[in-house]
PDB file of N, CA and C in Angstrom:
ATOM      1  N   UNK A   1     156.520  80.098  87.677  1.00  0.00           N
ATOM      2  CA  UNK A   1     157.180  79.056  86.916  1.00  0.00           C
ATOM      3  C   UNK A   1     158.310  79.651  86.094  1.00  0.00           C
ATOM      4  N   UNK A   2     159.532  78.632  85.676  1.00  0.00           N
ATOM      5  CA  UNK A   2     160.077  79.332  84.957  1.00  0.00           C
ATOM      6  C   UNK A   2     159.753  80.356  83.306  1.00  0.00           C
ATOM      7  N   UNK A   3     158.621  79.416  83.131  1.00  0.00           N
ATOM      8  CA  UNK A   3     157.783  80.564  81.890  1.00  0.00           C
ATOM      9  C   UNK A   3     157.128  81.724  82.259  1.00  0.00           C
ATOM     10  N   UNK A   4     157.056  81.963  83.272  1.00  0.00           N
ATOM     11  CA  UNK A   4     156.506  83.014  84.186  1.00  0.00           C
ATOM     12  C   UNK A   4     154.722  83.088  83.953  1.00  0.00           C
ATOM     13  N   UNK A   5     154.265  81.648  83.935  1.00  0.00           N
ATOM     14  CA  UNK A   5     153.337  81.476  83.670  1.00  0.00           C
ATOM     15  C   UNK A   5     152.627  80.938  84.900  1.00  0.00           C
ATOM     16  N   UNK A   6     151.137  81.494  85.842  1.00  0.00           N
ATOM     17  CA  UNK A   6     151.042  80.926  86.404  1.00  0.00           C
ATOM     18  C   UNK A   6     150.324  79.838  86.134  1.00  0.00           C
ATOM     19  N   UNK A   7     150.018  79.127  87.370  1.00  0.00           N
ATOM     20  CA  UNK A   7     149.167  77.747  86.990  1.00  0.00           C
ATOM     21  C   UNK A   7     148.478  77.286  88.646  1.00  0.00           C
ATOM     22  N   UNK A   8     147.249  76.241  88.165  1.00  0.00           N
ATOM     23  CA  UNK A   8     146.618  75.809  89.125  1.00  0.00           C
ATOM     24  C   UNK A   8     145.955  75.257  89.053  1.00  0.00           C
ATOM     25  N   UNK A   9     144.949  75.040  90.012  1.00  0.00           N
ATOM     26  CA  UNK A   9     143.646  73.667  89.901  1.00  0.00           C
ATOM     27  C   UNK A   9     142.317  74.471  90.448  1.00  0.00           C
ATOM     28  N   UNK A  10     141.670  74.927  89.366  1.00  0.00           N
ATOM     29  CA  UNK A  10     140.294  75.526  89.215  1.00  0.00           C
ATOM     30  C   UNK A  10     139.569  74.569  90.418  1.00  0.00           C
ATOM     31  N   UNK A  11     138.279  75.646  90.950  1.00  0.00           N
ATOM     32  CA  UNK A  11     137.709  74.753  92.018  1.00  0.00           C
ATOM     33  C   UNK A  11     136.711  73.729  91.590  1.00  0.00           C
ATOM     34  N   UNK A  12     136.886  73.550  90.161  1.00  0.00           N
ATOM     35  CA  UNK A  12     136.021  72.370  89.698  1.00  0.00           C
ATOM     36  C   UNK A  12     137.141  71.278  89.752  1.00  0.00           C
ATOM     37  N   UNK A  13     138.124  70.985  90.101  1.00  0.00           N
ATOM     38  CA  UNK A  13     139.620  70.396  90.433  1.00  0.00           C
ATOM     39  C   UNK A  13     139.807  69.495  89.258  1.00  0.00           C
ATOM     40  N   UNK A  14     138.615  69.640  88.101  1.00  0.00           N
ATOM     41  CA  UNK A  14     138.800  68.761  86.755  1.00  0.00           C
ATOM     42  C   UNK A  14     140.188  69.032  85.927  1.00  0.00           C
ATOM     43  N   UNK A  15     141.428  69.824  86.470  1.00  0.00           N
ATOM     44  CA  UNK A  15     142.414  70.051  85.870  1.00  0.00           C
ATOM     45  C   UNK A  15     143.978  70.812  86.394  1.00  0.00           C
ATOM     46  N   UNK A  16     144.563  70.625  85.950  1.00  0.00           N
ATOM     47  CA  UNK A  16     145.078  71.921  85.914  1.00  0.00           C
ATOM     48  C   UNK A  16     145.825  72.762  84.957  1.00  0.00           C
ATOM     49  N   UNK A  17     145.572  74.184  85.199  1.00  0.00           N
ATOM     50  CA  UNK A  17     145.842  75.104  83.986  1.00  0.00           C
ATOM     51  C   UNK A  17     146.681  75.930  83.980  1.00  0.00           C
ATOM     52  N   UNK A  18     147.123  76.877  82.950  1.00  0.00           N
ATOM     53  CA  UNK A  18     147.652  77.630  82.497  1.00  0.00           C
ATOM     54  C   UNK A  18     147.395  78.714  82.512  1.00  0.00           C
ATOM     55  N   UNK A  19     148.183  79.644  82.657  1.00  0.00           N
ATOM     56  CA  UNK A  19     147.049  80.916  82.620  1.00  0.00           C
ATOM     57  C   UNK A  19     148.182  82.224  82.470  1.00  0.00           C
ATOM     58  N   UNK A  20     147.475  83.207  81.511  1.00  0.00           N
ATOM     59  CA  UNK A  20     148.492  84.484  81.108  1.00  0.00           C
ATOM     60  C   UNK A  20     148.269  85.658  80.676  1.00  0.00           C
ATOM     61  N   UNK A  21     148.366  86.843  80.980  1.00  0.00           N
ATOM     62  CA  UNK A  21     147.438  87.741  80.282  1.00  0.00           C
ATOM     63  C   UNK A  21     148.172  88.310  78.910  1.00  0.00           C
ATOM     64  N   UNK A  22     147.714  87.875  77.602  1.00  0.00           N
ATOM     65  CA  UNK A  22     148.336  88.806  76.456  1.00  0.00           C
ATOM     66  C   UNK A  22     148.572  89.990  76.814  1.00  0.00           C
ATOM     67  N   UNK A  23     149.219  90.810  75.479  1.00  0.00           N
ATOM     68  CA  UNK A  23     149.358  91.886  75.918  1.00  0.00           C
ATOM     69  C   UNK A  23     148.292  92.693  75.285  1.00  0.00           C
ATOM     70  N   UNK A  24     147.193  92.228  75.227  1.00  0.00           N
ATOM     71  CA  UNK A  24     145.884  93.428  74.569  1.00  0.00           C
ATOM     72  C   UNK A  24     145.031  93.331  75.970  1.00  0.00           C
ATOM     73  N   UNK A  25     145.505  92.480  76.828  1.00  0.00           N
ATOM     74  CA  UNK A  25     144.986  92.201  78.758  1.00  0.00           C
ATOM     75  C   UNK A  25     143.897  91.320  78.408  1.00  0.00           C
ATOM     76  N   UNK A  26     143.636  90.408  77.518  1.00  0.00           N
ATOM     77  CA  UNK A  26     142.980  88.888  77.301  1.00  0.00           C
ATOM     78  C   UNK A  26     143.738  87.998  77.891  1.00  0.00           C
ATOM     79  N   UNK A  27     143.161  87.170  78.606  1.00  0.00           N
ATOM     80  CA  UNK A  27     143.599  85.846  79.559  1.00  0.00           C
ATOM     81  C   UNK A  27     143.445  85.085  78.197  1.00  0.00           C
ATOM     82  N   UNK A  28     144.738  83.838  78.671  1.00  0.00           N
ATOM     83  CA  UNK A  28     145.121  82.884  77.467  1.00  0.00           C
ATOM     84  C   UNK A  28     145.236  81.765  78.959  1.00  0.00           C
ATOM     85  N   UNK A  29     144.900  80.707  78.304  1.00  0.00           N
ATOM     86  CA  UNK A  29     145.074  79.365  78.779  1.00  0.00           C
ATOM     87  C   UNK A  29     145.526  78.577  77.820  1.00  0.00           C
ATOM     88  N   UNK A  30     147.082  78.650  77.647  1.00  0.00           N
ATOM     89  CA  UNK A  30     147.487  77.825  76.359  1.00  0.00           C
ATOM     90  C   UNK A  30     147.480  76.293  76.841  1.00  0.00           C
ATOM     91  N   UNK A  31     147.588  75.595  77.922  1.00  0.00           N
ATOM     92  CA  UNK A  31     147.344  74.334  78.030  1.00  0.00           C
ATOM     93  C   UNK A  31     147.035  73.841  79.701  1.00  0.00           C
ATOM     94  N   UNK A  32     146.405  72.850  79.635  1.00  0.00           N
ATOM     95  CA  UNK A  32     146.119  72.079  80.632  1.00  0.00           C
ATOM     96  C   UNK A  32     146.069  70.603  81.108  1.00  0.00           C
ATOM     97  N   UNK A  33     146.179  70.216  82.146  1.00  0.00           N
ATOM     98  CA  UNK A  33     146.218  68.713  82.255  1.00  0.00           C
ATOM     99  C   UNK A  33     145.127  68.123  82.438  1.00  0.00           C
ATOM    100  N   UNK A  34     144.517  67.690  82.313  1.00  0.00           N
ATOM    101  CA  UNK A  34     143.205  67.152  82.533  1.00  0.00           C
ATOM    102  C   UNK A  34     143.221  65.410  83.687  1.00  0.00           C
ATOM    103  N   UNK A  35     142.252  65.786  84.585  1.00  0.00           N
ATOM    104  CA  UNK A  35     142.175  64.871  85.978  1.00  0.00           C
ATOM    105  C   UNK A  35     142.048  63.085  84.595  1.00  0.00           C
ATOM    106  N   UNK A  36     142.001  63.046  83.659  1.00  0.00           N
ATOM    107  CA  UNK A  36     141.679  61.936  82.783  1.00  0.00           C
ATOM    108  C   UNK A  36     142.974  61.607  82.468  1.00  0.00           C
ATOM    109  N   UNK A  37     144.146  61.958  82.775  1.00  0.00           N
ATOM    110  CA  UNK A  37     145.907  61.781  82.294  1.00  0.00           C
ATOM    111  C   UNK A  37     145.783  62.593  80.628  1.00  0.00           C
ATOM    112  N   UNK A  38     144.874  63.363  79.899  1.00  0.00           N
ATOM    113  CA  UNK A  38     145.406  64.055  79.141  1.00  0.00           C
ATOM    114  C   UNK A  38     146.345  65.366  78.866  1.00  0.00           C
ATOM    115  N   UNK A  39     146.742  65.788  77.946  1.00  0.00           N
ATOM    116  CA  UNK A  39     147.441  66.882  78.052  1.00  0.00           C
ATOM    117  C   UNK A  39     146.010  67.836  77.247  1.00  0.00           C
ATOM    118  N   UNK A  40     145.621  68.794  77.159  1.00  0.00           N
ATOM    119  CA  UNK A  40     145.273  69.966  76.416  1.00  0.00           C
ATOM    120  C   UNK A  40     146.024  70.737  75.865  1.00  0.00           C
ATOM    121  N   UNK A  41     145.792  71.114  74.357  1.00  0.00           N
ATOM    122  CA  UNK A  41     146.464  72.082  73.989  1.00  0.00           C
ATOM    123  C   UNK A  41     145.052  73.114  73.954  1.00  0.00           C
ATOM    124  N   UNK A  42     144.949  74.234  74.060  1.00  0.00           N
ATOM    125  CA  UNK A  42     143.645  74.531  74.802  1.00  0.00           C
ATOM    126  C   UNK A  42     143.979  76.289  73.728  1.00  0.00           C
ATOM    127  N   UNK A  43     143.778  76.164  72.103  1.00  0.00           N
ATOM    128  CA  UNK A  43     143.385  76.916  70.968  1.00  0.00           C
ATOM    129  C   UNK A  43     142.367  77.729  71.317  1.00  0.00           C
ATOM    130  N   UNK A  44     141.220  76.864  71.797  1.00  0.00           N
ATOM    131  CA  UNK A  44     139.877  77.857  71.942  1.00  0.00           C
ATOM    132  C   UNK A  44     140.200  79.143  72.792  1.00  0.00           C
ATOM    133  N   UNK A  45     141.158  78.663  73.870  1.00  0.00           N
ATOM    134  CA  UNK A  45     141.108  79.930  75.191  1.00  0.00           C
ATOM    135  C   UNK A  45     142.282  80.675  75.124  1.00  0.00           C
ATOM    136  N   UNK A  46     143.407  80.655  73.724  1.00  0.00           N
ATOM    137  CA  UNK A  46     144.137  81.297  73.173  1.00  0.00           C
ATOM    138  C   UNK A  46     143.889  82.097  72.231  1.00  0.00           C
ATOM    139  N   UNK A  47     142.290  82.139  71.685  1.00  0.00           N
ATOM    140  CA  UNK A  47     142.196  82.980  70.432  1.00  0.00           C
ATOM    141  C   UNK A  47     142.277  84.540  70.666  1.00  0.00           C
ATOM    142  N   UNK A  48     142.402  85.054  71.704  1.00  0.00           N
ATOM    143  CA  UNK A  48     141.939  85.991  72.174  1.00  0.00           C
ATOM    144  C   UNK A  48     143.531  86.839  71.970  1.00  0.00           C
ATOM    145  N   UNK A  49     144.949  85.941  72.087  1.00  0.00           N
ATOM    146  CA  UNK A  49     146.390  86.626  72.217  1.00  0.00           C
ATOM    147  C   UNK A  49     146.602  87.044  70.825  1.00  0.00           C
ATOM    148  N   UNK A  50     146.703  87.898  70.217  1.00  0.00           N
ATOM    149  CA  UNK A  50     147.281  88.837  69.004  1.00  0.00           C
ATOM    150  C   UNK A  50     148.542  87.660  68.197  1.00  0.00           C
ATOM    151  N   UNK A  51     148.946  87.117  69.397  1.00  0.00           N
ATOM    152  CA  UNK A  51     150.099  86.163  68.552  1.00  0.00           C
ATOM    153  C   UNK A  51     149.418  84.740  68.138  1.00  0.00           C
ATOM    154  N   UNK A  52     148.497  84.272  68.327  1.00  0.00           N
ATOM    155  CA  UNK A  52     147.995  83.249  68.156  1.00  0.00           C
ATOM    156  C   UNK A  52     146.493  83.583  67.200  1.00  0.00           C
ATOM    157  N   UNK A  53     146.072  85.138  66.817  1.00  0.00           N
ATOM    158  CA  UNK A  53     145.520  85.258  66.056  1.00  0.00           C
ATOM    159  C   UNK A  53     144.462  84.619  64.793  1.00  0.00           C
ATOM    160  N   UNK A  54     145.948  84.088  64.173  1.00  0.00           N
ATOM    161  CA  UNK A  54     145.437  83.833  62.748  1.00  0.00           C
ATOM    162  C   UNK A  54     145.302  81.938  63.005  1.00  0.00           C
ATOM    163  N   UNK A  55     145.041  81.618  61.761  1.00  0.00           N
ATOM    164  CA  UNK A  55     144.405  80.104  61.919  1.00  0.00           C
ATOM    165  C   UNK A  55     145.632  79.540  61.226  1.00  0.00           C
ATOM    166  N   UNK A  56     146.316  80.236  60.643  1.00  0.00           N
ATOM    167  CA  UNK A  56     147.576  80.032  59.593  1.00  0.00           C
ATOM    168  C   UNK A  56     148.490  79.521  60.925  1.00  0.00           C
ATOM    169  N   UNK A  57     148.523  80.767  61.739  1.00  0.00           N
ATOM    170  CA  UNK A  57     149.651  80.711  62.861  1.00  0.00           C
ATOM    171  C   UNK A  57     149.412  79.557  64.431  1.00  0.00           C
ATOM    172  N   UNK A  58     148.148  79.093  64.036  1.00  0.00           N
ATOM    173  CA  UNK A  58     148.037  77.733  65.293  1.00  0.00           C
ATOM    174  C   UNK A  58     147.974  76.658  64.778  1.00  0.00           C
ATOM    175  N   UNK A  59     147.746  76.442  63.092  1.00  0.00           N
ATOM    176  CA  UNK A  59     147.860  75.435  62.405  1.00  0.00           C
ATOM    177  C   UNK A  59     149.372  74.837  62.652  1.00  0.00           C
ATOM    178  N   UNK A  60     150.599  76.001  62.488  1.00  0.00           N
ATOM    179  CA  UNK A  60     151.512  75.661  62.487  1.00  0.00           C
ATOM    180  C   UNK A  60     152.020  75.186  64.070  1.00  0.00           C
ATOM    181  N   UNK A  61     151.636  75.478  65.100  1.00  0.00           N
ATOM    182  CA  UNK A  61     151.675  75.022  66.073  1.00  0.00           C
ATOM    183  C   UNK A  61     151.264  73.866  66.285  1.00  0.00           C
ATOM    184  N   UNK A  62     149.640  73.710  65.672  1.00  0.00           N
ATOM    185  CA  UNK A  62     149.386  72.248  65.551  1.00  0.00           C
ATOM    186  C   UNK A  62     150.249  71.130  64.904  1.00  0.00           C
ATOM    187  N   UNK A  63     150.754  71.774  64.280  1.00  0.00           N
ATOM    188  CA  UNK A  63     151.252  70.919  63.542  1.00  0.00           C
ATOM    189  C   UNK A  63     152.801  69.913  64.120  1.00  0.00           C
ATOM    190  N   UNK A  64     153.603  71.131  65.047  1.00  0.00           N
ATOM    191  CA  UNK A  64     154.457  71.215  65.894  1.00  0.00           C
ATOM    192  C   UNK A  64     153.981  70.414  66.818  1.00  0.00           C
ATOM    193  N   UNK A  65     153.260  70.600  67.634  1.00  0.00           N
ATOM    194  CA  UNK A  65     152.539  69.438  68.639  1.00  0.00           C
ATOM    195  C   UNK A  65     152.555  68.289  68.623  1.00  0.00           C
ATOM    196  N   UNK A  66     152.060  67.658  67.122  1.00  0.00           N
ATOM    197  CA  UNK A  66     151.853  66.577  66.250  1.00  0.00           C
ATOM    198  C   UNK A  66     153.084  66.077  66.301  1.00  0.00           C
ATOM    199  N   UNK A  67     154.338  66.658  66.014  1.00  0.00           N
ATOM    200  CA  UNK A  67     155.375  66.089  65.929  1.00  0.00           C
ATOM    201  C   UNK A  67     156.279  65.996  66.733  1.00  0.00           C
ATOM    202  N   UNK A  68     155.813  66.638  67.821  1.00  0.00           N
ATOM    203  CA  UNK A  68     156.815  66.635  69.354  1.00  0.00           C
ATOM    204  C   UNK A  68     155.665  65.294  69.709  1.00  0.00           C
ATOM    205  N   UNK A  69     154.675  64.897  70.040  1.00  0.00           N
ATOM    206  CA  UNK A  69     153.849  64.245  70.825  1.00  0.00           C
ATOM    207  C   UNK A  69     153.428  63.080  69.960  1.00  0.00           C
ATOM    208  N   UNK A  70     153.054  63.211  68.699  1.00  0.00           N
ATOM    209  CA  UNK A  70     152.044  62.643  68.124  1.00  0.00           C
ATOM    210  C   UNK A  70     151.082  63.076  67.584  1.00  0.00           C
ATOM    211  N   UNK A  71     150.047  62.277  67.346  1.00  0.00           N
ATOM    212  CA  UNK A  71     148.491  62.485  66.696  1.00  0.00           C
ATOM    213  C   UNK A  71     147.795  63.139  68.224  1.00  0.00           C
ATOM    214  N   UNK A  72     147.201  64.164  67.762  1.00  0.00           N
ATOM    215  CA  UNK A  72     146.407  64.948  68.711  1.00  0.00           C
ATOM    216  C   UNK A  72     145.109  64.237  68.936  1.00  0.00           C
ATOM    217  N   UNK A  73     143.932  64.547  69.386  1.00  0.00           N
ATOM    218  CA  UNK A  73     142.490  64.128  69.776  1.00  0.00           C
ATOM    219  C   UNK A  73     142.238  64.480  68.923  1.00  0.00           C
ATOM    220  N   UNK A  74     142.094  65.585  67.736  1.00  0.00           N
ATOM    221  CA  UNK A  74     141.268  66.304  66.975  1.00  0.00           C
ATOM    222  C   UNK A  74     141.823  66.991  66.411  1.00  0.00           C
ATOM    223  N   UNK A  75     141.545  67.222  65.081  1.00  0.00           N
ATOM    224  CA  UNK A  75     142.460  68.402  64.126  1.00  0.00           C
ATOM    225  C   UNK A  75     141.341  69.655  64.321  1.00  0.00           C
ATOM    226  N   UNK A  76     141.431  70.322  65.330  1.00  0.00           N
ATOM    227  CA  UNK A  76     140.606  71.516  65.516  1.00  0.00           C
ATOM    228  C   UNK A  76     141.456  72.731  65.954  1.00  0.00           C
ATOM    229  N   UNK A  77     142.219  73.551  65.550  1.00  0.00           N
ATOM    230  CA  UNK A  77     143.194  74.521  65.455  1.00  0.00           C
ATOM    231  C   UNK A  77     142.289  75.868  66.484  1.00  0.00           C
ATOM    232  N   UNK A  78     140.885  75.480  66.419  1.00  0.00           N
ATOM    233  CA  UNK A  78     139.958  76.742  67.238  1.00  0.00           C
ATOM    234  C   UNK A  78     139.941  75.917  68.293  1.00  0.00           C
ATOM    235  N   UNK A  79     139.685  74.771  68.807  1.00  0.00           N
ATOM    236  CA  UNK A  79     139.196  73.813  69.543  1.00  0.00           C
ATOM    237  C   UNK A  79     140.301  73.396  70.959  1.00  0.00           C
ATOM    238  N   UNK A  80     140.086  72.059  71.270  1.00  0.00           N
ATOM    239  CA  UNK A  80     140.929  71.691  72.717  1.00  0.00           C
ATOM    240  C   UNK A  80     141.323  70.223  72.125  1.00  0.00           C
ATOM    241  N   UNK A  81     142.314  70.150  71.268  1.00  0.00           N
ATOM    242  CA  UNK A  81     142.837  69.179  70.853  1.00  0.00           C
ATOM    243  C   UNK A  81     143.619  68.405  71.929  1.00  0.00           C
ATOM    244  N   UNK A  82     143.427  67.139  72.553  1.00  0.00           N
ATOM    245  CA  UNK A  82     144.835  66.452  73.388  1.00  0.00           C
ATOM    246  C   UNK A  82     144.993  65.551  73.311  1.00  0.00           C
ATOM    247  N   UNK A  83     146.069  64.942  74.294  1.00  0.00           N
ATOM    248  CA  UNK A  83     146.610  63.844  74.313  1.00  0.00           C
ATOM    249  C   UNK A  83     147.153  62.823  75.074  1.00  0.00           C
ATOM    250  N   UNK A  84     147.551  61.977  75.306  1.00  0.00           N
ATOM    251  CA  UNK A  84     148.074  61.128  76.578  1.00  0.00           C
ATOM    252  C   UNK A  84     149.270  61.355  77.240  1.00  0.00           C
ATOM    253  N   UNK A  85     148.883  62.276  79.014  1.00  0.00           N
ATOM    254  CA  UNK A  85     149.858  62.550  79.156  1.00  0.00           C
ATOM    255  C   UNK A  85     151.144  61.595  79.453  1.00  0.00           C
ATOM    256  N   UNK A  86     151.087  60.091  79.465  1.00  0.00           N
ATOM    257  CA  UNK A  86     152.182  59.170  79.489  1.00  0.00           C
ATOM    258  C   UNK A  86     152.684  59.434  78.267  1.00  0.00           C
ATOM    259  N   UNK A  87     152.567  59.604  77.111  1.00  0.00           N
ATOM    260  CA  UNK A  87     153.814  60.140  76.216  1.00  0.00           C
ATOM    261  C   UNK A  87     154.841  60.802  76.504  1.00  0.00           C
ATOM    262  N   UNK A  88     154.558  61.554  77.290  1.00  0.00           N
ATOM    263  CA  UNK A  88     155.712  62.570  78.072  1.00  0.00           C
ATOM    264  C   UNK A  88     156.814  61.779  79.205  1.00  0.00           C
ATOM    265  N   UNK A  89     156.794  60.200  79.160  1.00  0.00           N
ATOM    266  CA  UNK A  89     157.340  59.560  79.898  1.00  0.00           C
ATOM    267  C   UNK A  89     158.812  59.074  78.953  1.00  0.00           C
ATOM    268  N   UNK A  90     158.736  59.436  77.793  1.00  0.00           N
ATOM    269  CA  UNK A  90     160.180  59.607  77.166  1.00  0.00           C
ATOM    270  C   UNK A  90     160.518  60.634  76.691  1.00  0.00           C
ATOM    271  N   UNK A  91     162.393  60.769  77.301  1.00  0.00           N
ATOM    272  CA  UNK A  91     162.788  61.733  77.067  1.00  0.00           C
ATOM    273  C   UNK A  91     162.483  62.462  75.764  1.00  0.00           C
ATOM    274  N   UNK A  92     162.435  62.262  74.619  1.00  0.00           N
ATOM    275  CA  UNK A  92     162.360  62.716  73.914  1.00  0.00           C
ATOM    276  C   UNK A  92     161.476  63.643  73.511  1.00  0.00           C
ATOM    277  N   UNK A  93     160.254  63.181  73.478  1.00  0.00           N
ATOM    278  CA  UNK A  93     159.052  63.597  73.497  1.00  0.00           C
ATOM    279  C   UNK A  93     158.590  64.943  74.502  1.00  0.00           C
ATOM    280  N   UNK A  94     159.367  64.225  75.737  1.00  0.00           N
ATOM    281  CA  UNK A  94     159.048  65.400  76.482  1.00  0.00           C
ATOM    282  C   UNK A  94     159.769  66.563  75.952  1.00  0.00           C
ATOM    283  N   UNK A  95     160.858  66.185  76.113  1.00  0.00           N
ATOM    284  CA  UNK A  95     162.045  67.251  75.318  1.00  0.00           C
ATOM    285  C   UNK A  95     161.231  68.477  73.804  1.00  0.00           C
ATOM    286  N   UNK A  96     160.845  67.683  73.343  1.00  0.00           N
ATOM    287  CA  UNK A  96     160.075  68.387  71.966  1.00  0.00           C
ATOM    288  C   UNK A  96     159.038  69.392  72.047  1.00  0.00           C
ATOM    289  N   UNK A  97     158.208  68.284  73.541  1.00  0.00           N
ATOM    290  CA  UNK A  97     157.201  68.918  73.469  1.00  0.00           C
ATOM    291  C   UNK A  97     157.373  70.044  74.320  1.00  0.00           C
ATOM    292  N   UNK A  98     158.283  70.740  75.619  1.00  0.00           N
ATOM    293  CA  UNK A  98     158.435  71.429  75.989  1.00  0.00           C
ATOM    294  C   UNK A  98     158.899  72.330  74.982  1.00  0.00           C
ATOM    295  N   UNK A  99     159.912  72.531  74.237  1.00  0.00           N
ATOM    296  CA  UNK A  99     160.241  73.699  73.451  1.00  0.00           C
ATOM    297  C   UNK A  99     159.194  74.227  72.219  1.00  0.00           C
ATOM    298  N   UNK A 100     158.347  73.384  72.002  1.00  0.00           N
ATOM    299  CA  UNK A 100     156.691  73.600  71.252  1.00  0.00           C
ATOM    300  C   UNK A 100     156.279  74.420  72.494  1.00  0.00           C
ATOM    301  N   UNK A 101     155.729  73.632  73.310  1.00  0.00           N
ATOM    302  CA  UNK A 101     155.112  74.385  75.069  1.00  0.00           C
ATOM    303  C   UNK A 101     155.423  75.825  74.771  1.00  0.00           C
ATOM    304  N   UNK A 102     156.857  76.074  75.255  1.00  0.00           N
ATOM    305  CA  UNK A 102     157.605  77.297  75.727  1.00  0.00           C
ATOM    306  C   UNK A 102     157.424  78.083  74.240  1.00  0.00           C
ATOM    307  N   UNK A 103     157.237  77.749  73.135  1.00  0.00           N
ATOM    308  CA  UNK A 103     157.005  78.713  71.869  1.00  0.00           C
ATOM    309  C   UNK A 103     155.861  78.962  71.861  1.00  0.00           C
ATOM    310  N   UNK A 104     154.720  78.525  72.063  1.00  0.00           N
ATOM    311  CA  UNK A 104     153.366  78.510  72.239  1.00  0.00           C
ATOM    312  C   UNK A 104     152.875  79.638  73.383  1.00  0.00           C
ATOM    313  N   UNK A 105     153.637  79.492  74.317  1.00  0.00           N
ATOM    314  CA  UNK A 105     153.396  80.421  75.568  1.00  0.00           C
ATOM    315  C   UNK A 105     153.717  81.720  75.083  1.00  0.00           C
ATOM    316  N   UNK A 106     154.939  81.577  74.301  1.00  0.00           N
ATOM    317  CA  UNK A 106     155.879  82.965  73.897  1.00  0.00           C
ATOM    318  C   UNK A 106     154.656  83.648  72.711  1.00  0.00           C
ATOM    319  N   UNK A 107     153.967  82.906  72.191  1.00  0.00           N
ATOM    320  CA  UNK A 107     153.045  83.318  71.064  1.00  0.00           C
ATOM    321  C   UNK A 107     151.947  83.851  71.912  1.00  0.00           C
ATOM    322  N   UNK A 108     151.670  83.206  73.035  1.00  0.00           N
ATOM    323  CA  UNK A 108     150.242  83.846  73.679  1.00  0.00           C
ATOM    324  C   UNK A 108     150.833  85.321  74.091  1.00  0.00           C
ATOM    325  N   UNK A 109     151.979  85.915  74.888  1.00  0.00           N
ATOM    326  CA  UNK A 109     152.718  86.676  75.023  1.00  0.00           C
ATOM    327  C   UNK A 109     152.799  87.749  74.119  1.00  0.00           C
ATOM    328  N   UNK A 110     153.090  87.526  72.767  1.00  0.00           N
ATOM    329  CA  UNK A 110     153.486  88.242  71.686  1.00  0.00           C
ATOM    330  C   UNK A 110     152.837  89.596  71.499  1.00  0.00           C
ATOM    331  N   UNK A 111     152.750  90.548  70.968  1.00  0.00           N
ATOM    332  CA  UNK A 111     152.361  91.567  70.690  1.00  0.00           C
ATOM    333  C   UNK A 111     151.743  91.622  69.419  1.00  0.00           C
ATOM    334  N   UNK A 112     152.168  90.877  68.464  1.00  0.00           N
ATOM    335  CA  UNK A 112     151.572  90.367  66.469  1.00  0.00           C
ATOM    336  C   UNK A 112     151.942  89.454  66.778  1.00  0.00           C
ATOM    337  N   UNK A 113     151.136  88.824  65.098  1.00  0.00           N
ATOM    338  CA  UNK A 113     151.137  87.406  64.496  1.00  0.00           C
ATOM    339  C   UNK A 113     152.889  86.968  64.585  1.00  0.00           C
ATOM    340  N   UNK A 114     153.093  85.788  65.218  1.00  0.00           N
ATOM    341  CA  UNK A 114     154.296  84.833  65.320  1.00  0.00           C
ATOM    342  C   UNK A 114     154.981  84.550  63.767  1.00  0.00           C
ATOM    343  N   UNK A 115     155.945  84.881  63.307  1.00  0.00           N
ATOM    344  CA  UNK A 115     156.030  84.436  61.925  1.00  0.00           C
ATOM    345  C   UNK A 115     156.505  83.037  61.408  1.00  0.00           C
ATOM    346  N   UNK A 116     155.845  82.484  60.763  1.00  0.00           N
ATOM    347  CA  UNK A 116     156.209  81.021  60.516  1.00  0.00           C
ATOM    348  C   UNK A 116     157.121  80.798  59.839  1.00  0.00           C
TER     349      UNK A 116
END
């Protein structure tokens, strides 16, 4: 992909995901689509990237999310917060939420904490 992220549909075909190895060689799954039309922002299976670390530094992501997309499923910053992927059917939104996306990925990536 152009994030150089790959992606696919696990053989439970309940999705499809994300997938990346930090650089401490922990697999990150920063998001997924879910077979239900949600989006995942998928915190729990990012805790593991050095850049997504702290609770300070996915809050602020959460928070970013929130405002590219909307109200999430859940204010759970450890958790699998999502959302409806028809939001993404205006430009805008999509627009937002990709450059959140692509910063989020860049954080699973990172080497340290992302600075806010």
């Amino acid at each position: 992909s152009e994030a150089g992220v790959e992606s696919g549909i696990p053989s439970t075909q309940v999705s499809i995901y994300s997938h990346l190895v930090a650089p401490n060689g922990r697999a990150c799954y920063p998001l997924f689509v879910l077979k239900n039309g949600t989006v995942q922002v998928a915190f729990g299976y990012s805790l593991g990237a050095p850049g997504l670390a702290t609770q300070e530094v996915r809050r602020a992501f959460y928070d970013r999310f929130v405002s590219a997309v909307g109200s999430l499923s859940r204010d759970n910053v450890d958790g699998f917060p999502s959302f409806p992927l028809d939001r993404l059917n205006e430009p805008s939104r999509l627009a937002a939420f990709r450059e959140v996306a692509m910063a989020f990925i860049e954080a699973c990536r990172s080497p340290i904490g992302v600075p806010l």
